[in-house]
C-alpha atoms as a PDB file:
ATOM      1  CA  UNK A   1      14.984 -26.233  22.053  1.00  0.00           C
ATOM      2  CA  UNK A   2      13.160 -23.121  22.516  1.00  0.00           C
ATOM      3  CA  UNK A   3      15.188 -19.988  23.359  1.00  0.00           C
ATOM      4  CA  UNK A   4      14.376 -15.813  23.808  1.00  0.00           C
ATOM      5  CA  UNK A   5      16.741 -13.983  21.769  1.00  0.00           C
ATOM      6  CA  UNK A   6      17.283 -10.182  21.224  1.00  0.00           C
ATOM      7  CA  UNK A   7      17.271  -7.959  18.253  1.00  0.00           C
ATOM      8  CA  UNK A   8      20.970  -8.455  17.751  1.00  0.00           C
ATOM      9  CA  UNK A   9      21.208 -12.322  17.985  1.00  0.00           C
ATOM     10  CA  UNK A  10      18.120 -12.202  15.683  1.00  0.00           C
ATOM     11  CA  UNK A  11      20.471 -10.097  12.980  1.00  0.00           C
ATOM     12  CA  UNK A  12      23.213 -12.406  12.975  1.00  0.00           C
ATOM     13  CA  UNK A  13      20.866 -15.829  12.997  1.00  0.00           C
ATOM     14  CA  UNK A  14      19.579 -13.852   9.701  1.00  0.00           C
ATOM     15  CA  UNK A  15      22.855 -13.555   7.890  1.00  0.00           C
ATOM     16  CA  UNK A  16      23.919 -16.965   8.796  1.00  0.00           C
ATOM     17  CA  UNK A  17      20.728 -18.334   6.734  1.00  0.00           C
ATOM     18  CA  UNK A  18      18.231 -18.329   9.328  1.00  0.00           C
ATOM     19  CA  UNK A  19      14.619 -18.935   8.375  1.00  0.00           C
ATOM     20  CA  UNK A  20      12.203 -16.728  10.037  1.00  0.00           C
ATOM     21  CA  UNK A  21       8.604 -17.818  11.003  1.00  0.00           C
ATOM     22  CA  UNK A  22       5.992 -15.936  12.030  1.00  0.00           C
ATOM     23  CA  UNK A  23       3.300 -18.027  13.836  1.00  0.00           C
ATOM     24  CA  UNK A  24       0.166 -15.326  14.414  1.00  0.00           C
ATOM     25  CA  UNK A  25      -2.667 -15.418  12.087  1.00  0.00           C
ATOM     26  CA  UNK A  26      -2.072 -14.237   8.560  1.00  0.00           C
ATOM     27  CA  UNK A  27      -4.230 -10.429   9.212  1.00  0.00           C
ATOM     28  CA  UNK A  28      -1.297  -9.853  11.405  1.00  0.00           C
ATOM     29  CA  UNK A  29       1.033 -10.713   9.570  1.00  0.00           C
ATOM     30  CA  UNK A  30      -0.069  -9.299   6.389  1.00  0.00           C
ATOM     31  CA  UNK A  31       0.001  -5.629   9.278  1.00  0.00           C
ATOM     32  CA  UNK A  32       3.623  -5.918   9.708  1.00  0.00           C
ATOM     33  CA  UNK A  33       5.985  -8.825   9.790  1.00  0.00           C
ATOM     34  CA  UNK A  34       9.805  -8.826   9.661  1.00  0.00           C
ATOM     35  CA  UNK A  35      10.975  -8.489   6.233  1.00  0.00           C
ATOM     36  CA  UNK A  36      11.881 -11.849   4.567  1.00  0.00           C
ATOM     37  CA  UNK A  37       9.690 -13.790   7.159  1.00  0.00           C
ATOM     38  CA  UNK A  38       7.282 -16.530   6.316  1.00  0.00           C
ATOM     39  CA  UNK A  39       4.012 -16.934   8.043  1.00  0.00           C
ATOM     40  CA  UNK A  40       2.565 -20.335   9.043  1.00  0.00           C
ATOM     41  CA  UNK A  41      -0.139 -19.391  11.731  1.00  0.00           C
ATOM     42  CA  UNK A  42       0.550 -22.004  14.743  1.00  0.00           C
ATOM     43  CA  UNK A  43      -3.511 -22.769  14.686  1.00  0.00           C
ATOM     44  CA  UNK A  44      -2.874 -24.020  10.979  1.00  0.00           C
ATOM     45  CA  UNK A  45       1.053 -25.073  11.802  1.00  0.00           C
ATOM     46  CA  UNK A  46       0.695 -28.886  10.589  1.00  0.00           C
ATOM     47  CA  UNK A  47       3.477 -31.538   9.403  1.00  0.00           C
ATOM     48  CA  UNK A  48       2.466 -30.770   5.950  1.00  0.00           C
ATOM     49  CA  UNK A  49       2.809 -27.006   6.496  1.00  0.00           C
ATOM     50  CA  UNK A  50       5.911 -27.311   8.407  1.00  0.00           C
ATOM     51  CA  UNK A  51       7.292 -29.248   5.666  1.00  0.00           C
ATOM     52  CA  UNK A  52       7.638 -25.958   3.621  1.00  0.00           C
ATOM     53  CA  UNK A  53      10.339 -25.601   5.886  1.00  0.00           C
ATOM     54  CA  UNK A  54      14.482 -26.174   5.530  1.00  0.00           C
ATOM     55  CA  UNK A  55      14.977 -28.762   7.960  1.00  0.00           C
ATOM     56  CA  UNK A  56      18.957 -27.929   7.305  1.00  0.00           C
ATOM     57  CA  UNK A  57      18.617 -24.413   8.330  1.00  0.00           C
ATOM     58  CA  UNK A  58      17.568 -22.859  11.706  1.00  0.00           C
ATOM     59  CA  UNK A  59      14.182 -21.553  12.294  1.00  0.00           C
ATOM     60  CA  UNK A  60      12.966 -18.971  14.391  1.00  0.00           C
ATOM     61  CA  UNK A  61       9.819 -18.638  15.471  1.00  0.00           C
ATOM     62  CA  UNK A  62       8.149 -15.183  16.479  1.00  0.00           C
ATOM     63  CA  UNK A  63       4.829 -13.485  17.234  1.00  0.00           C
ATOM     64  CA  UNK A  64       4.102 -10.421  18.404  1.00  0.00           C
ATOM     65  CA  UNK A  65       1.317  -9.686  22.029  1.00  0.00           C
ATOM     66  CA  UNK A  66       0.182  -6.600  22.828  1.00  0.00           C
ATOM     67  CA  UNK A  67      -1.357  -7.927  25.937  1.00  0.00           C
END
């Protein structure tokens, strides 16, 4: 289920083995991401793609609007 988090709860989601997705197209990400993060831009996010992922670890999602 989807859920806003702060900085803090970000930190300790991290150290507890966390994965860390960044969803925005890859120019952005390739700007500035959050170290360690992966980047599967949600217009390309597929099963296939998504199976990259750990499905025994959390993910967490992020993006970043300027709007």
């Amino acid at each position: 289920m989807p859920k806003t988090i702060c900085r803090e709860e970000l930190l300790e989601l991290i150290d507890r083995g966390a994965q860390v997705v960044e969803v925005l197209p890859a120019e952005e990400f390739d700007w500035k991401h959050i170290v360690g993060a992966s980047n599967l831009p949600l217009k390309e996010l597929t099963a296939q793609a998504a199976a990259l992922l750990d499905r025994g670890r959390p993910v967490v999602a992020y993006c970043n609007d300027f709007q």
